[in-house]
C-alpha atoms as a PDB file:
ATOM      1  CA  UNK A   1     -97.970  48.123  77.169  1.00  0.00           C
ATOM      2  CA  UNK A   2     -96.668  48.163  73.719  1.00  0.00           C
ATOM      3  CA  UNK A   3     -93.318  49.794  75.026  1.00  0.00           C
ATOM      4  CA  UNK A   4     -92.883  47.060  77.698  1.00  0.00           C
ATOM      5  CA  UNK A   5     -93.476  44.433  75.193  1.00  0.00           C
ATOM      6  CA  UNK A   6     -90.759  45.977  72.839  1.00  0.00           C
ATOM      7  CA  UNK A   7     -88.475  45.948  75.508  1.00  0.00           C
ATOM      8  CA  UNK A   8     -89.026  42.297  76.352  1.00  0.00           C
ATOM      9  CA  UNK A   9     -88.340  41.778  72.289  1.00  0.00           C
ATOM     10  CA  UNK A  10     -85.284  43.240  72.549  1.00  0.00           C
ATOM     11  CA  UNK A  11     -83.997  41.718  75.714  1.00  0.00           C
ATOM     12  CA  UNK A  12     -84.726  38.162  73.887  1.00  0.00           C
ATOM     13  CA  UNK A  13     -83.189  39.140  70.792  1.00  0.00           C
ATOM     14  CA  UNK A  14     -79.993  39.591  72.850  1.00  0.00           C
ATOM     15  CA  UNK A  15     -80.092  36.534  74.937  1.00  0.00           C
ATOM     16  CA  UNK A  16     -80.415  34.460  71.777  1.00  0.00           C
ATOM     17  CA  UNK A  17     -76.998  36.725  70.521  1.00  0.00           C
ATOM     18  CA  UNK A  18     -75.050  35.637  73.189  1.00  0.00           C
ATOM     19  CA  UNK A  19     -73.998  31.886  72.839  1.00  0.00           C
ATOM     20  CA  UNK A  20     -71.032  30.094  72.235  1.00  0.00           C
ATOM     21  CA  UNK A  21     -71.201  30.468  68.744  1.00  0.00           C
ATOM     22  CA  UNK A  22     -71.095  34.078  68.756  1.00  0.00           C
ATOM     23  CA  UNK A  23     -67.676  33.827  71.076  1.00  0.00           C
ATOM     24  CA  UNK A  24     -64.598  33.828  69.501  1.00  0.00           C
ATOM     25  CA  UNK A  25     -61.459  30.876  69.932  1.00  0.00           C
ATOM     26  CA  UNK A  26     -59.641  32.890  72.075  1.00  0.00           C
ATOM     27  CA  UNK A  27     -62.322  33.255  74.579  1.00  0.00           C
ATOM     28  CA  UNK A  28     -63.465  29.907  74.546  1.00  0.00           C
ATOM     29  CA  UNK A  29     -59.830  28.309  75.173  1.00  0.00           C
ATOM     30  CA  UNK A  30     -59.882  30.948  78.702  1.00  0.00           C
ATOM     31  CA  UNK A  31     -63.587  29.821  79.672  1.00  0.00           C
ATOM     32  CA  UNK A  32     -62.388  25.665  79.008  1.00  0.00           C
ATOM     33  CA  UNK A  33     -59.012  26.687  81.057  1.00  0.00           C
ATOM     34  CA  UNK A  34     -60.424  28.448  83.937  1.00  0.00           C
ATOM     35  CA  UNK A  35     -62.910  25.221  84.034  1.00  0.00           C
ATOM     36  CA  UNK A  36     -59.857  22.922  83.505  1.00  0.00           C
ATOM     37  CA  UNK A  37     -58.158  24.711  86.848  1.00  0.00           C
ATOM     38  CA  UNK A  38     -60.947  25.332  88.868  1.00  0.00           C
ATOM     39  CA  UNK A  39     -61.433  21.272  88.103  1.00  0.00           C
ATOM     40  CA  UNK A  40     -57.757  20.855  89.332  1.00  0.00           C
ATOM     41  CA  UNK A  41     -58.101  23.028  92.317  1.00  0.00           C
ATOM     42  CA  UNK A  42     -61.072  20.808  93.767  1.00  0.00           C
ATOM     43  CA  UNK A  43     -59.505  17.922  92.717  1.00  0.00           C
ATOM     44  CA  UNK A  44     -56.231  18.643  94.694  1.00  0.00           C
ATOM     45  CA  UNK A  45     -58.347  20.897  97.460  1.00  0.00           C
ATOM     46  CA  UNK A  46     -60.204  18.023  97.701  1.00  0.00           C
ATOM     47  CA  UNK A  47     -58.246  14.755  96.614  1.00  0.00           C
ATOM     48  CA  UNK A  48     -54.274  15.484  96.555  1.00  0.00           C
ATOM     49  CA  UNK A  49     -54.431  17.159  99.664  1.00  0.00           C
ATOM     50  CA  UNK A  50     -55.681  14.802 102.194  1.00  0.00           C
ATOM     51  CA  UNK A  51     -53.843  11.609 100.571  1.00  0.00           C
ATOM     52  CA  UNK A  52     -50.294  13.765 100.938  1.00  0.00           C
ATOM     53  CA  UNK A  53     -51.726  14.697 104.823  1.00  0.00           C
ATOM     54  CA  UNK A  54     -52.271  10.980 105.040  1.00  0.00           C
ATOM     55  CA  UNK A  55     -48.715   9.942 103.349  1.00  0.00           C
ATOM     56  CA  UNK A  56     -47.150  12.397 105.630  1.00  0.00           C
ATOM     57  CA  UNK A  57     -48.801  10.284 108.856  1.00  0.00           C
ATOM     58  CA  UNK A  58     -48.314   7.126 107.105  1.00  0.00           C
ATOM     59  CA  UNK A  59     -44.400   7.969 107.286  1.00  0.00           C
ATOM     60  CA  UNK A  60     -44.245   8.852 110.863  1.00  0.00           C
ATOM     61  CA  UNK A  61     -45.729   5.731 111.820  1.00  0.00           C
ATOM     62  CA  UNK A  62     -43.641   4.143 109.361  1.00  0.00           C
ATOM     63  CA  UNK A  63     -40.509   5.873 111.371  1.00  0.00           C
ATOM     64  CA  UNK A  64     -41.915   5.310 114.418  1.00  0.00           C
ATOM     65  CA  UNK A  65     -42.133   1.547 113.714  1.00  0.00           C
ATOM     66  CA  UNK A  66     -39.025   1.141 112.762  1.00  0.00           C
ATOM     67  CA  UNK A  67     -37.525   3.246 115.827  1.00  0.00           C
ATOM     68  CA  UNK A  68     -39.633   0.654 117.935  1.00  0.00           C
ATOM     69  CA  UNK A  69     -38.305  -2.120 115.464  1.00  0.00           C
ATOM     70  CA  UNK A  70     -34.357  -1.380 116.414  1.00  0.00           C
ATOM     71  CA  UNK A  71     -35.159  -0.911 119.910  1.00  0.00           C
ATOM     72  CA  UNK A  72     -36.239  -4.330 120.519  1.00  0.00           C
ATOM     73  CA  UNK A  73     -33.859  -6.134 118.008  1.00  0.00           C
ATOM     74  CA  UNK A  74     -31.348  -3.929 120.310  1.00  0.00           C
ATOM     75  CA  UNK A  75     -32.989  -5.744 123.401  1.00  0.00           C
ATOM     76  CA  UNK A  76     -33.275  -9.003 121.698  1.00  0.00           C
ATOM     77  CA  UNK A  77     -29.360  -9.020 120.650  1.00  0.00           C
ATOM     78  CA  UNK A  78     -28.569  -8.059 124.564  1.00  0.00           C
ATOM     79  CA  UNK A  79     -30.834 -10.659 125.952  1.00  0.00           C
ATOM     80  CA  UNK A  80     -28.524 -12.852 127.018  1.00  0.00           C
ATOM     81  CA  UNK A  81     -25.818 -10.186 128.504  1.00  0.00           C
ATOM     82  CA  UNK A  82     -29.322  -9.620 130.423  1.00  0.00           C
ATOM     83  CA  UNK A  83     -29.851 -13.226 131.683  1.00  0.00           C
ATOM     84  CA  UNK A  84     -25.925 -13.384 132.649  1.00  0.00           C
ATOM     85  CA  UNK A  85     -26.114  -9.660 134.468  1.00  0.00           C
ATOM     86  CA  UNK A  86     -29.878 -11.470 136.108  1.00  0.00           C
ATOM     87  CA  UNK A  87     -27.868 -14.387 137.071  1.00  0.00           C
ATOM     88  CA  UNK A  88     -24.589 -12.710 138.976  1.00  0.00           C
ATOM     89  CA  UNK A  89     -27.173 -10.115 140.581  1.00  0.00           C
ATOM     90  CA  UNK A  90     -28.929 -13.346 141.707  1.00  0.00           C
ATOM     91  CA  UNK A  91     -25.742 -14.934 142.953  1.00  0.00           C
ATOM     92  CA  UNK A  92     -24.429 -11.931 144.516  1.00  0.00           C
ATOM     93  CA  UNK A  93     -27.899 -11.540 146.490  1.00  0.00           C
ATOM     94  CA  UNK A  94     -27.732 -15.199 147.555  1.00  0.00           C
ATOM     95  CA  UNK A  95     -24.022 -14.592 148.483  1.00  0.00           C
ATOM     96  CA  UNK A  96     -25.014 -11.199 150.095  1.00  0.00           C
ATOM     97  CA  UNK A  97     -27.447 -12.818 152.319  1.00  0.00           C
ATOM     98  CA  UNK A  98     -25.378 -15.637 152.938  1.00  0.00           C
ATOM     99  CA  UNK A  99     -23.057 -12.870 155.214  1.00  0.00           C
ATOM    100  CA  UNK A 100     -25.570 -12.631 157.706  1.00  0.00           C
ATOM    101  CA  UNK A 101     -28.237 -14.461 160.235  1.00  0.00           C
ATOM    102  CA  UNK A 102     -32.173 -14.575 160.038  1.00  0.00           C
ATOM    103  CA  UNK A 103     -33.805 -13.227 162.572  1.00  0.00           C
ATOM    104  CA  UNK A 104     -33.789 -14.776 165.944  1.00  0.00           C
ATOM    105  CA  UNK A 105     -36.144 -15.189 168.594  1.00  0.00           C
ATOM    106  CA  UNK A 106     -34.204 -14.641 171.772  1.00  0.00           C
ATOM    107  CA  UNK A 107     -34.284 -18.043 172.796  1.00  0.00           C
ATOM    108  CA  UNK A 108     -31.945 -19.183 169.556  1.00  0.00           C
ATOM    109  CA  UNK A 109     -30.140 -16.357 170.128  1.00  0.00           C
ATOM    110  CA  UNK A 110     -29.528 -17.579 173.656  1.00  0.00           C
ATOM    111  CA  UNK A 111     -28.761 -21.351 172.263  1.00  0.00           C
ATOM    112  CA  UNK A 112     -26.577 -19.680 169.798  1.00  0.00           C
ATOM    113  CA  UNK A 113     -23.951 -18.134 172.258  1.00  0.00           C
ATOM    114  CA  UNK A 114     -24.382 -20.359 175.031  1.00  0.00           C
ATOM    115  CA  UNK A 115     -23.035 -23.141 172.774  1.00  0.00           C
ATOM    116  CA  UNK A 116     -20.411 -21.455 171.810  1.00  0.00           C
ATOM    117  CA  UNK A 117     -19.200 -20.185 175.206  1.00  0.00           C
ATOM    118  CA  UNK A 118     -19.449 -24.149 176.069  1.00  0.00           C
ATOM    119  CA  UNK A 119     -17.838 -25.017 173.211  1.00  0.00           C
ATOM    120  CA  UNK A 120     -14.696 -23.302 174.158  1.00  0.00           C
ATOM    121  CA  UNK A 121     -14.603 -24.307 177.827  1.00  0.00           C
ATOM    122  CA  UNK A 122     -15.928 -21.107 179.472  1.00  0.00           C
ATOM    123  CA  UNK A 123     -19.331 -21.293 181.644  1.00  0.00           C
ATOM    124  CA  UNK A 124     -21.868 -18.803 181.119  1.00  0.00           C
ATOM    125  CA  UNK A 125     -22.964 -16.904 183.869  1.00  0.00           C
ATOM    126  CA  UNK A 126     -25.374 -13.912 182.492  1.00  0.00           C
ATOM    127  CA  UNK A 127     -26.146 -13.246 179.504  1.00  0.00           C
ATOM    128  CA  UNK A 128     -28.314  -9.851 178.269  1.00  0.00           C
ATOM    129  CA  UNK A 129     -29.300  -9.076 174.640  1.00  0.00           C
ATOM    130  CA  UNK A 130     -31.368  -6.079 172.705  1.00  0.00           C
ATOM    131  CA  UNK A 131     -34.164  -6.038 170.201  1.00  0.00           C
ATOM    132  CA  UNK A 132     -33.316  -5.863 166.490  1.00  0.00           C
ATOM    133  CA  UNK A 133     -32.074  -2.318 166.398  1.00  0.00           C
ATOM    134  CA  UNK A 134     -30.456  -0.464 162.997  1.00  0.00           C
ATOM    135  CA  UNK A 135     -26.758   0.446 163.047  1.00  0.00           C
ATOM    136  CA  UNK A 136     -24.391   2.270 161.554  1.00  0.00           C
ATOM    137  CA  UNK A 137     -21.497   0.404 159.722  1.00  0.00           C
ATOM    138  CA  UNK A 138     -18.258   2.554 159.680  1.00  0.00           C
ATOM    139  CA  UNK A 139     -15.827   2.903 157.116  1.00  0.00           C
ATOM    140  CA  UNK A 140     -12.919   1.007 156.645  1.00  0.00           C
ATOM    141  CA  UNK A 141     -10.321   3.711 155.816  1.00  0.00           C
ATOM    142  CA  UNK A 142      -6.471   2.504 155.719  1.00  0.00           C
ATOM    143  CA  UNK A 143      -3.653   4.633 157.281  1.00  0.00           C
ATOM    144  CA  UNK A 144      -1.200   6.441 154.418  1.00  0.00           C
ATOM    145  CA  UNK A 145       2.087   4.407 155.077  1.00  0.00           C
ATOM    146  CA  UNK A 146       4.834   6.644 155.725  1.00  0.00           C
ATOM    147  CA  UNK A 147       8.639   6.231 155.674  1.00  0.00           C
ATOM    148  CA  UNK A 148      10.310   7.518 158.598  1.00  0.00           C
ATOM    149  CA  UNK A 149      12.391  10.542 157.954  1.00  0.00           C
ATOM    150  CA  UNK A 150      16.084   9.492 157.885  1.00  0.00           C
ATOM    151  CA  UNK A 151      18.573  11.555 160.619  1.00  0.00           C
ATOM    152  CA  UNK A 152      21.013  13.896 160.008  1.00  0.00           C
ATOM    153  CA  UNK A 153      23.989  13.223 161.933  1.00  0.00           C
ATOM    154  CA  UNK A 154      25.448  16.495 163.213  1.00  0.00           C
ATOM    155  CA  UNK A 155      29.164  17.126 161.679  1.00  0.00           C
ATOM    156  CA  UNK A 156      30.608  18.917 165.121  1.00  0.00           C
ATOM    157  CA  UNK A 157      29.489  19.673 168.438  1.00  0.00           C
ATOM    158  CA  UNK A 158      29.338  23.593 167.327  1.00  0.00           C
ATOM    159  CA  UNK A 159      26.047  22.071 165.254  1.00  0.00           C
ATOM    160  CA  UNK A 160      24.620  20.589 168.350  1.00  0.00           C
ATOM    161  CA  UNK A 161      24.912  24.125 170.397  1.00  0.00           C
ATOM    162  CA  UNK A 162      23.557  26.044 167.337  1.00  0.00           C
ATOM    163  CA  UNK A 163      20.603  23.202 167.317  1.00  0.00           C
ATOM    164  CA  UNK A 164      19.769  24.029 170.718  1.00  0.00           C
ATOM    165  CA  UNK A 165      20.368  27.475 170.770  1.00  0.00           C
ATOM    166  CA  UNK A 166      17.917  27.244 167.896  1.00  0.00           C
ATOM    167  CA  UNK A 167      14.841  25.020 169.784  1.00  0.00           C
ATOM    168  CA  UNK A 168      15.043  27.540 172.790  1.00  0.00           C
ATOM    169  CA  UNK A 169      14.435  30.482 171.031  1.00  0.00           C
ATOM    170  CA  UNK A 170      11.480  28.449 168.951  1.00  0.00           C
ATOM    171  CA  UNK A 171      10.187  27.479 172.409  1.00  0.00           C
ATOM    172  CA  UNK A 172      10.373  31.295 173.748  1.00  0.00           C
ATOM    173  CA  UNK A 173       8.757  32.529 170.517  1.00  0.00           C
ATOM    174  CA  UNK A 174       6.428  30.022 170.511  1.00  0.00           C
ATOM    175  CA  UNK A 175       4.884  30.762 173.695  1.00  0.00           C
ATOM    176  CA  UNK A 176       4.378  27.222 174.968  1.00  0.00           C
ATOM    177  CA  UNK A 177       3.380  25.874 171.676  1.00  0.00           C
ATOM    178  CA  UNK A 178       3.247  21.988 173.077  1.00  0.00           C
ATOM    179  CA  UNK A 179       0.529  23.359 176.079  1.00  0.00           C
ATOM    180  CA  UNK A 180      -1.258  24.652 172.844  1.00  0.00           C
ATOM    181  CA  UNK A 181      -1.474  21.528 171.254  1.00  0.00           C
ATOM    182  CA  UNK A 182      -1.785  19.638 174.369  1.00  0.00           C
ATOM    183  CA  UNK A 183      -4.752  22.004 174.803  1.00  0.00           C
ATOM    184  CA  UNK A 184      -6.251  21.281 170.881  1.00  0.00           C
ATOM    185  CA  UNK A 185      -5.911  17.305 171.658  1.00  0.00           C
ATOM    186  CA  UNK A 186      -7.977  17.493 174.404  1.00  0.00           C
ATOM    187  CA  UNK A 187     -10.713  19.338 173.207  1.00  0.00           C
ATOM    188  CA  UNK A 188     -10.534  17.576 169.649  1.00  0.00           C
ATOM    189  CA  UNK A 189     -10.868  14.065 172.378  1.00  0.00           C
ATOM    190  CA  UNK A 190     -13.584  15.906 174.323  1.00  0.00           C
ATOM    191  CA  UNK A 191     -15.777  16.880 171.225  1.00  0.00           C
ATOM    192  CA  UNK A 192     -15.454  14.223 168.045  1.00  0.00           C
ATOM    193  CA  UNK A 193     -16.667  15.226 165.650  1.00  0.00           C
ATOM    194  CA  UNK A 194     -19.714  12.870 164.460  1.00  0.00           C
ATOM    195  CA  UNK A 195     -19.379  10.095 162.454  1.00  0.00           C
ATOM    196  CA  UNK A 196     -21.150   9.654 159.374  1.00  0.00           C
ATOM    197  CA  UNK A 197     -22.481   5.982 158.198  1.00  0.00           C
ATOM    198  CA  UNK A 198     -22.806   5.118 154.930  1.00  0.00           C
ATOM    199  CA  UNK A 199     -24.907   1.908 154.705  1.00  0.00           C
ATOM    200  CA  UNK A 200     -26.911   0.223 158.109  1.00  0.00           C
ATOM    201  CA  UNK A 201     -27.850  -2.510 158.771  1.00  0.00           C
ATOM    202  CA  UNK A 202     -29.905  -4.917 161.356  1.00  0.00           C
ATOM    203  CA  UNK A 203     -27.914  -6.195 164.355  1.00  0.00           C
ATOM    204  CA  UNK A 204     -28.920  -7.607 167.853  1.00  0.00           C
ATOM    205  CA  UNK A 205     -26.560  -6.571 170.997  1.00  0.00           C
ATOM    206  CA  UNK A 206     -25.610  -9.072 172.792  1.00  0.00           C
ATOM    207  CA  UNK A 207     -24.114  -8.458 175.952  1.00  0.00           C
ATOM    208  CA  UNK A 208     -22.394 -12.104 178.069  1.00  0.00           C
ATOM    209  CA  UNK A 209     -20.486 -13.239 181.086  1.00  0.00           C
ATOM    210  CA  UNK A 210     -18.416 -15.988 181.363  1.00  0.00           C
ATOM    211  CA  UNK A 211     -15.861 -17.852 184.010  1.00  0.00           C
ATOM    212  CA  UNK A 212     -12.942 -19.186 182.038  1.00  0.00           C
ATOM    213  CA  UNK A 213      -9.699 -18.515 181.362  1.00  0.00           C
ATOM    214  CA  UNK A 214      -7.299 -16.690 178.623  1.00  0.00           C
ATOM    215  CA  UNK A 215      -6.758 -19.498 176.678  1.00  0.00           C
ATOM    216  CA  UNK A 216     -11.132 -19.795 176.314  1.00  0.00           C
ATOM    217  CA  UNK A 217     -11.006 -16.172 175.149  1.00  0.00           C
ATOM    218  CA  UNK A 218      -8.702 -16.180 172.653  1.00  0.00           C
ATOM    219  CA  UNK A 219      -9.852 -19.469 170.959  1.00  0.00           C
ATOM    220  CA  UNK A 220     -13.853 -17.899 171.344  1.00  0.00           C
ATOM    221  CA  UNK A 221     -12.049 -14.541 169.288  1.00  0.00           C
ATOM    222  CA  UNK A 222     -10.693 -17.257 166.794  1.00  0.00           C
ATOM    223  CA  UNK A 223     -13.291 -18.406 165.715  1.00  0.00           C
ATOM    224  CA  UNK A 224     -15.373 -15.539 165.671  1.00  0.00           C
ATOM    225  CA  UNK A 225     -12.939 -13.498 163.823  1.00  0.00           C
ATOM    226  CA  UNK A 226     -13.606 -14.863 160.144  1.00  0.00           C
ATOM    227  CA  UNK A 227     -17.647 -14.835 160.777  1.00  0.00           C
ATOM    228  CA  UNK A 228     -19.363 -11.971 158.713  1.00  0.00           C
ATOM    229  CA  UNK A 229     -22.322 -12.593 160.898  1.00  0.00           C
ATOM    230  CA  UNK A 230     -20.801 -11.969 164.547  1.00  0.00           C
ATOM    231  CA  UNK A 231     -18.558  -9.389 165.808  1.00  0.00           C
ATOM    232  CA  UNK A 232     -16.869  -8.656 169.142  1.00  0.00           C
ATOM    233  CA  UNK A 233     -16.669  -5.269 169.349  1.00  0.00           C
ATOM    234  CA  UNK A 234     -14.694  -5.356 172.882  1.00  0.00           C
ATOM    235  CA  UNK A 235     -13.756  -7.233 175.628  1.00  0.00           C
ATOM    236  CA  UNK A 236     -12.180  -7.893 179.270  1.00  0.00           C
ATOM    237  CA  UNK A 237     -10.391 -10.418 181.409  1.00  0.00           C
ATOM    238  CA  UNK A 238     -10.235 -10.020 184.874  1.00  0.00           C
ATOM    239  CA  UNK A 239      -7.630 -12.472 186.094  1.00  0.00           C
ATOM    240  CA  UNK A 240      -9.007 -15.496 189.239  1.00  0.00           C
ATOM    241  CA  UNK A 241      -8.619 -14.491 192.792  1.00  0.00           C
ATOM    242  CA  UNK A 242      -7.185 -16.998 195.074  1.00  0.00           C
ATOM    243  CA  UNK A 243      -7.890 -16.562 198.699  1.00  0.00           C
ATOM    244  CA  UNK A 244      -5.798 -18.660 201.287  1.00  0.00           C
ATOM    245  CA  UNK A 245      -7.311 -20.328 204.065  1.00  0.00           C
ATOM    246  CA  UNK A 246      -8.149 -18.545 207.067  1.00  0.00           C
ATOM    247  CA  UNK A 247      -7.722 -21.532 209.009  1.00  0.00           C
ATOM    248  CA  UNK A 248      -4.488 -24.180 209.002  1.00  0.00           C
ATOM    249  CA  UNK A 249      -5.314 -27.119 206.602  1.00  0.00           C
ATOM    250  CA  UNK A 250      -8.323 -25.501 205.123  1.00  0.00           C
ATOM    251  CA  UNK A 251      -8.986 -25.189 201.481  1.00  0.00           C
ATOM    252  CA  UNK A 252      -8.219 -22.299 199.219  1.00  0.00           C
ATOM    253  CA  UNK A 253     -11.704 -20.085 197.595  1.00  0.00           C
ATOM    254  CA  UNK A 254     -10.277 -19.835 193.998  1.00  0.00           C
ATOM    255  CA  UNK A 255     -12.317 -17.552 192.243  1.00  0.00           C
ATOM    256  CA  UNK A 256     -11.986 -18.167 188.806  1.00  0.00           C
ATOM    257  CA  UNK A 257     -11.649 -15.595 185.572  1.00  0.00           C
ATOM    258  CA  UNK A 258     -14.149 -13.886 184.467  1.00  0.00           C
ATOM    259  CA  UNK A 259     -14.734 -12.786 180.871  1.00  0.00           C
ATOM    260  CA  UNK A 260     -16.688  -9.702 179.641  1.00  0.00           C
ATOM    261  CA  UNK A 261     -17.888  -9.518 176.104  1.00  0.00           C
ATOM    262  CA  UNK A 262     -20.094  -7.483 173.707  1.00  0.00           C
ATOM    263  CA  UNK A 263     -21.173  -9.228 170.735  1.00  0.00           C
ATOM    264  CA  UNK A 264     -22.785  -7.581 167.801  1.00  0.00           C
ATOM    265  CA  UNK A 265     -24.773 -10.164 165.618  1.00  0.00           C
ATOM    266  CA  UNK A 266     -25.714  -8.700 161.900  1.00  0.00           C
ATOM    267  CA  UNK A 267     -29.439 -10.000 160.893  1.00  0.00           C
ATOM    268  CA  UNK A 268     -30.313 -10.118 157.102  1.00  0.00           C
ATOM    269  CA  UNK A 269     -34.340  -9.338 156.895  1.00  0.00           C
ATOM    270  CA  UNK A 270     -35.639  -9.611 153.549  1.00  0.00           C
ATOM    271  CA  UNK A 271     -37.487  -7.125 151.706  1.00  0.00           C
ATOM    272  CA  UNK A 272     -36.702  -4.549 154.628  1.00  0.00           C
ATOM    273  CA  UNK A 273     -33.810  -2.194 153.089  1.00  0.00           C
ATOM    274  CA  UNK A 274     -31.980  -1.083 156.985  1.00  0.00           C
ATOM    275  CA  UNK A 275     -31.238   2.571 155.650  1.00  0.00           C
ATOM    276  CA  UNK A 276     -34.608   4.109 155.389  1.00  0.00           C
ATOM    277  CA  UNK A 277     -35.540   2.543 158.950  1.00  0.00           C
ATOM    278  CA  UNK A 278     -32.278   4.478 160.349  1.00  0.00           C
ATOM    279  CA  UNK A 279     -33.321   8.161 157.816  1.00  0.00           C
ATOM    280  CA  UNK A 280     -37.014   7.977 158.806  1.00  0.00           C
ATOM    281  CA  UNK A 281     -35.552   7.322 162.764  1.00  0.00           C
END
């Protein structure tokens, strides 16, 4: 026991030694700087560090607003080359729709061309028509104009022999070269080759008979020729028959002209585009 208490002594006797008197200047300036940094370290760990994570959002958004903020001064500045490009589309679509009919029940469609055969001093006699069906519009491509070649006049008759000296041998080595191409033409007329349409659109068939004559048919084309809505796609005039009387003093049987026409008439159906009906047919 008296050991053990002389150790406890001792170990008291040393923990009263060690304060911060007994350290020296050097070692207290190290024990107030290690406090100073570890102080620093929380505070930036701590304090610093979040509010420069937060800055760093802060100036996205801030970029982000201002991208946004260009973008619709962009649209505001271009607001009215908007309204103007709104407008022509608007006009155009009014214009575009202008071109062509509504749809017609068959009776107006009936009215329609009936009239007009009247009109020009032809009388109806039949008259046949389709549904609203989806067709093709070709392709207006124009024909390359071409100069014809000029001739070469042939200075003596000893060019003309050596000219046809000169075909006969191209015939013989040929082989019948114009049967060949007679040959290619048909075939190229027997299989066309298909036609592709660009743009479709909505048309009823229209299919009439009428007794008139040339004149009526002609002044009917005239005045269907500058409609956008109507087209006659082809036609026929078959000339009057007059038969003389079988019997003296009897009266001729005239029968008169009759004309043949197909009529296409383009319908305009709104909100129904006509080239996915004819790609999903």
């Amino acid at each position: 026991m008296a050991v053990d208490a002389g150790g406890a002594r001792l170990i008291k006797e040393e923990k009263q030694n060690v304060s911060l008197k007994s350290l020296k200047s050097n070692e207290i300036q190290m024990l107030f700087t290690l406090v100073i940094v570890a102080v620093a370290a929380l505070v930036i760990y701590f304090i610093l560090l979040p509010m420069y994570n937060g800055l760093a959002d802060l100036e996205k958004d801030n970029d982000d607003l201002r991208n946004q903020e260009y973008e619709i001064r962009n649209q505001i500045a271009q607001a009215p080359g908007y309204q103007n490009m709104h407008d022509e589309a608007r006009a155009d679509y009014f214009r575009y729709i202008a071109y062509f009919y509504s749809p017609m029940a068959p009776e107006l469609i009936d009215e329609r061309i009936t009239s007009m055969l009247i009109a020009h001093g032809m009388t109806p006699a039949t008259l046949t028509m389709t549904t609203l069906t989806v067709e093709g519009i070709p392709a207006y491509m124009a024909q390359e104009l071409r100069a014809d070649p000029v001739p070469i006049p042939l200075d003596s008759v000893a060019d003309e022999e050596q000219a046809a000296d000169n075909s006969g041998q191209a015939n013989a080595e040929g082989g019948g070269s114009n049967l060949e191409d007679a040959a290619d033409a048909a075939e190229a007329a027997a299989n066309p080759t298909e036609e592709i349409f660009d743009d479709y659109a909505f048309v009823y068939t229209v299919s009439v008979s009428a007794h008139g004559d040339r004149n009526n048919l002609f002044t009917f084309l005239a005045q269907v020729a500058p409609m956008t809505a109507m087209y006659v796609t082809d036609f026929s005039y078959i000339d009057p028959v007059t038969e003389k009387a079988s019997e003296p003093g009897g009266k001729d049987i005239v029968t008169p002209g009759v004309i043949n026409m197909t009529i296409k008439m383009y319908v305009f159906v709104e909100g129904v585009p006509a080239n996915p009906q004819a790609n999903s047919g």
